[in-house]
C-alpha atoms as a PDB file:
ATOM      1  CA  UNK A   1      16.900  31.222 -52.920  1.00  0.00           C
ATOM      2  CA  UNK A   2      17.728  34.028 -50.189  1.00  0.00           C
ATOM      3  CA  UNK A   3      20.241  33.983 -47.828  1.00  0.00           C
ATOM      4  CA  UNK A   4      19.099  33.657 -44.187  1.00  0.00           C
ATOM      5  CA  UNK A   5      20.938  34.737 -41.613  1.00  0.00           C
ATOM      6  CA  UNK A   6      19.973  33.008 -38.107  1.00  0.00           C
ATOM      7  CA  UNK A   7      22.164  34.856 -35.948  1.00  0.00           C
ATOM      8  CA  UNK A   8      19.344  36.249 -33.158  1.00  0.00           C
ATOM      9  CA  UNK A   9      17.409  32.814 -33.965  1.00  0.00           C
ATOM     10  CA  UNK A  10      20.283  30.291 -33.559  1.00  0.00           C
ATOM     11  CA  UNK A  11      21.387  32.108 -30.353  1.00  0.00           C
ATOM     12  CA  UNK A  12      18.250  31.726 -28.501  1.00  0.00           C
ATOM     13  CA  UNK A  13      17.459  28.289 -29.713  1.00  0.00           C
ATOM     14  CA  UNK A  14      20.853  27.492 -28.864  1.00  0.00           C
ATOM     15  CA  UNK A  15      20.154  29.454 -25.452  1.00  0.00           C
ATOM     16  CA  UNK A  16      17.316  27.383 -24.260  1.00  0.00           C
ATOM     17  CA  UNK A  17      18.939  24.112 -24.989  1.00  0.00           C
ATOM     18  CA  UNK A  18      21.888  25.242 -22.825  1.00  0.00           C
ATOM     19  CA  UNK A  19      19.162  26.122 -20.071  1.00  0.00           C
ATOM     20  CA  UNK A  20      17.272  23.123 -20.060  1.00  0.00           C
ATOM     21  CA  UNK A  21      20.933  21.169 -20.078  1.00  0.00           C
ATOM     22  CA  UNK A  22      21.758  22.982 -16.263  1.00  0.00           C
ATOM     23  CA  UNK A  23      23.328  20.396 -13.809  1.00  0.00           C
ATOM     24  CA  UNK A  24      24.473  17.738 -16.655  1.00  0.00           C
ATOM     25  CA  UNK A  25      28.502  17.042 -16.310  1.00  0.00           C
ATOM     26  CA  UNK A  26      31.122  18.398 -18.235  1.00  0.00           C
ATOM     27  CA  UNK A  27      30.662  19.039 -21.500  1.00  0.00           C
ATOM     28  CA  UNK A  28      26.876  18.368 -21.895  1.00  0.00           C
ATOM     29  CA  UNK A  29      25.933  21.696 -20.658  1.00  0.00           C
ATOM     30  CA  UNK A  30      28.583  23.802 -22.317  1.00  0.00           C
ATOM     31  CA  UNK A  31      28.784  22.977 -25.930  1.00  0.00           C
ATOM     32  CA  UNK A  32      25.290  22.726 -27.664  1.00  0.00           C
ATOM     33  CA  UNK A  33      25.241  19.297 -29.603  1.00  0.00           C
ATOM     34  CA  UNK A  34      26.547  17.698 -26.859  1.00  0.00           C
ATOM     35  CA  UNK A  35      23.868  19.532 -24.504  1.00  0.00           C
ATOM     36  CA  UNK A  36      20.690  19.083 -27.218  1.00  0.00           C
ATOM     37  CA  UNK A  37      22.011  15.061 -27.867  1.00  0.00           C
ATOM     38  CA  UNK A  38      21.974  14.792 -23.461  1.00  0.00           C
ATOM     39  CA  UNK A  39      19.061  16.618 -23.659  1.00  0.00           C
ATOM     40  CA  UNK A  40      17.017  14.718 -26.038  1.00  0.00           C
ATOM     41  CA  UNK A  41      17.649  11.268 -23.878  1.00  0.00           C
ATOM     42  CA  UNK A  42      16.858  12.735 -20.831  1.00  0.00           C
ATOM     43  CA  UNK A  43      13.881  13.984 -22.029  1.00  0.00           C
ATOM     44  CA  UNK A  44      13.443   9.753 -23.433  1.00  0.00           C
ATOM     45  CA  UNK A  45      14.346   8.847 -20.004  1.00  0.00           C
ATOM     46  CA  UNK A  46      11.480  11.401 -17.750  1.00  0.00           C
ATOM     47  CA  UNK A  47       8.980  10.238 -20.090  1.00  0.00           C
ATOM     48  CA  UNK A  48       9.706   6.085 -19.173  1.00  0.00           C
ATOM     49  CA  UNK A  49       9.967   6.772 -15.929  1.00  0.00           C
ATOM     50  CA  UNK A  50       6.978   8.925 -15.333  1.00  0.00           C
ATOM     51  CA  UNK A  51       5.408   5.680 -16.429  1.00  0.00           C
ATOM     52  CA  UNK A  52       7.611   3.111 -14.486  1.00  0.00           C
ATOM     53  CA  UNK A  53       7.150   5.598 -11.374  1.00  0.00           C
ATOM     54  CA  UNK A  54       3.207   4.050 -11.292  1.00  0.00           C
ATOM     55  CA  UNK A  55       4.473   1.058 -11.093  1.00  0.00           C
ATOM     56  CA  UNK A  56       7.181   1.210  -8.715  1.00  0.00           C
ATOM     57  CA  UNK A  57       4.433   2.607  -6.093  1.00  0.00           C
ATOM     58  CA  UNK A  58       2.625   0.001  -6.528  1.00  0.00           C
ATOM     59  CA  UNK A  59       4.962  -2.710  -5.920  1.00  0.00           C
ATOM     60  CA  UNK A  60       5.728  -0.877  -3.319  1.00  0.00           C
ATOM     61  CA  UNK A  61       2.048  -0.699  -1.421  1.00  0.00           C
ATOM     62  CA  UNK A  62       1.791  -4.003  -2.483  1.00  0.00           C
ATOM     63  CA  UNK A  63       5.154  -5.172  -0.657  1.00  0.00           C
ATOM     64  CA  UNK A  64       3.875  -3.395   2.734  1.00  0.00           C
ATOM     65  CA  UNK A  65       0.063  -4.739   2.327  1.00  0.00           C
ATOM     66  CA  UNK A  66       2.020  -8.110   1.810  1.00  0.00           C
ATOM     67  CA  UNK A  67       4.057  -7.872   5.018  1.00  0.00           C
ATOM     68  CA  UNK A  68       1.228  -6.487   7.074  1.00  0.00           C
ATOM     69  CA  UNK A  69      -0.824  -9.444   6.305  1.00  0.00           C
ATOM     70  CA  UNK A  70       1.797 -11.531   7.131  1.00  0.00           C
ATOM     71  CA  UNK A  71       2.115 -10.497  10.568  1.00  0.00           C
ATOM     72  CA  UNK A  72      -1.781 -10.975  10.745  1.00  0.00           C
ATOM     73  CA  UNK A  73      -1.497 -14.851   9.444  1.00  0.00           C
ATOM     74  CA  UNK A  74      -2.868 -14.390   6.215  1.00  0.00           C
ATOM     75  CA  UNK A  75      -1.488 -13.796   2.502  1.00  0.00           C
ATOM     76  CA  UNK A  76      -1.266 -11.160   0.034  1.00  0.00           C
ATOM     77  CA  UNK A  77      -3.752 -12.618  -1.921  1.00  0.00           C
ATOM     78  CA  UNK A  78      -6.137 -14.451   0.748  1.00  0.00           C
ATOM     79  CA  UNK A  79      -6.280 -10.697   2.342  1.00  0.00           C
ATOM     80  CA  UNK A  80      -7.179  -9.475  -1.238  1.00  0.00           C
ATOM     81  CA  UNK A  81      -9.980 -11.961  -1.836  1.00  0.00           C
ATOM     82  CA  UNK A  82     -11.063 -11.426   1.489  1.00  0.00           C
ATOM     83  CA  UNK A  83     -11.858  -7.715   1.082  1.00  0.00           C
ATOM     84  CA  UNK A  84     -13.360  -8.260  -2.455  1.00  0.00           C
ATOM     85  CA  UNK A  85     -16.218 -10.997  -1.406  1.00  0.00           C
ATOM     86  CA  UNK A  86     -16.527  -8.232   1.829  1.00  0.00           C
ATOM     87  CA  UNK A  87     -17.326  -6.008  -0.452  1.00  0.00           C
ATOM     88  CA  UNK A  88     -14.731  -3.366   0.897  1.00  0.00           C
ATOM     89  CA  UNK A  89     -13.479  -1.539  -1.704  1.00  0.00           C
ATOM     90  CA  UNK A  90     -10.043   0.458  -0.033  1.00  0.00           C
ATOM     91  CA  UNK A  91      -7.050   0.868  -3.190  1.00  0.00           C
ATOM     92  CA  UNK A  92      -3.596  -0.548  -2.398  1.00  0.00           C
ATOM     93  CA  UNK A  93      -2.237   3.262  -1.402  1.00  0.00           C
ATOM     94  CA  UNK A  94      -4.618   3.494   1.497  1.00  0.00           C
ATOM     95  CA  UNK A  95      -3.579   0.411   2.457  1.00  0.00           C
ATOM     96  CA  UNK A  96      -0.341   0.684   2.895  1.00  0.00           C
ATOM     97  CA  UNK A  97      -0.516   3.760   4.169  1.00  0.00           C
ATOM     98  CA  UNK A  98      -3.207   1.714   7.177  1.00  0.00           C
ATOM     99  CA  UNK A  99      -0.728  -1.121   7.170  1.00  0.00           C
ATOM    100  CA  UNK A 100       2.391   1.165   8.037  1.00  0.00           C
ATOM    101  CA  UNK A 101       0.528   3.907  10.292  1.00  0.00           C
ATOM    102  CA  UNK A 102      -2.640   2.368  11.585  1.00  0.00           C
ATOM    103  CA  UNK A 103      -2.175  -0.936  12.535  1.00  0.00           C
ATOM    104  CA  UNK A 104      -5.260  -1.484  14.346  1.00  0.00           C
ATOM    105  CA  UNK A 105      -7.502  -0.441  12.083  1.00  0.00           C
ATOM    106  CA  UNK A 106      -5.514  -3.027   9.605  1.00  0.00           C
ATOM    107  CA  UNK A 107      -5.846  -5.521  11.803  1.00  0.00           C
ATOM    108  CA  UNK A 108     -10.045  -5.193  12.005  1.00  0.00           C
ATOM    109  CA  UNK A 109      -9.715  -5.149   8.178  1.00  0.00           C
ATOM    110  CA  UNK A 110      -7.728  -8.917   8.024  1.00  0.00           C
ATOM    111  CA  UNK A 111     -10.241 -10.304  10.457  1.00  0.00           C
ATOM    112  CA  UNK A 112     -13.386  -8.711   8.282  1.00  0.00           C
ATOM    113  CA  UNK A 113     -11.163 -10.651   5.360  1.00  0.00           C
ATOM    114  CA  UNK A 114     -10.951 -13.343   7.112  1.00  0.00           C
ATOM    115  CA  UNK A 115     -14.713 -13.140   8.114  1.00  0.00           C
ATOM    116  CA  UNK A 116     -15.531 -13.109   4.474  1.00  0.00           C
ATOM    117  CA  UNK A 117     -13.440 -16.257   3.196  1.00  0.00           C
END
């Protein structure tokens, strides 16, 4: 078998690693195992959490739609039940987003809930 020398190759390889590995602390953006081993988790880690990101929103809108409610006299869930037999069909993000800025207009939406039950 021939002997292959890597010497352009390995560099940039080793090159983008070290790019890519910007920012991380002490050695794990110098020295290229320790960069490409940092490198590999994080790259594990952005690809959970672009996942767990959904669902951390919607806890979230949930949590304000929740507290929203509460100051209306109704639950979470009664609110929720409320809208579905109403046959209004708003997502949990624009409801929040009503609950925190538009308070009014959340409050007509609890009494159509309410209305409905």
């Amino acid at each position: 078998m021939p002997r292959v020398k890597t010497g352009v190759v390995r560099r940039r390889r080793h090159k983008k690693v070290l790019k890519l590995a910007r920012g991380f602390y002490s050695a794990r953006h110098k020295h290229f195992r320790k960069a490409k081993e940092q490198l590999e988790r994080s790259l594990v880690y952005a690809f959970r959490d672009r996942k767990q990101k959904k669902r951390e929103f919607r806890k979230l809108w949930i949590i304000r739609i929740n507290a929203a409610c509460r100051l209306n006299g109704m639950s979470y869930s009664v609110f929720m039940n409320g809208l579905k037999r109403a046959n209004i069909d708003l997502d949990r993000k624009i409801l929040a987003d009503m609950a925190m800025n538009d308070a009014a207009a959340f409050t007509a939406l609890t009494a159509q809930a309410k209305a409905a039950l």
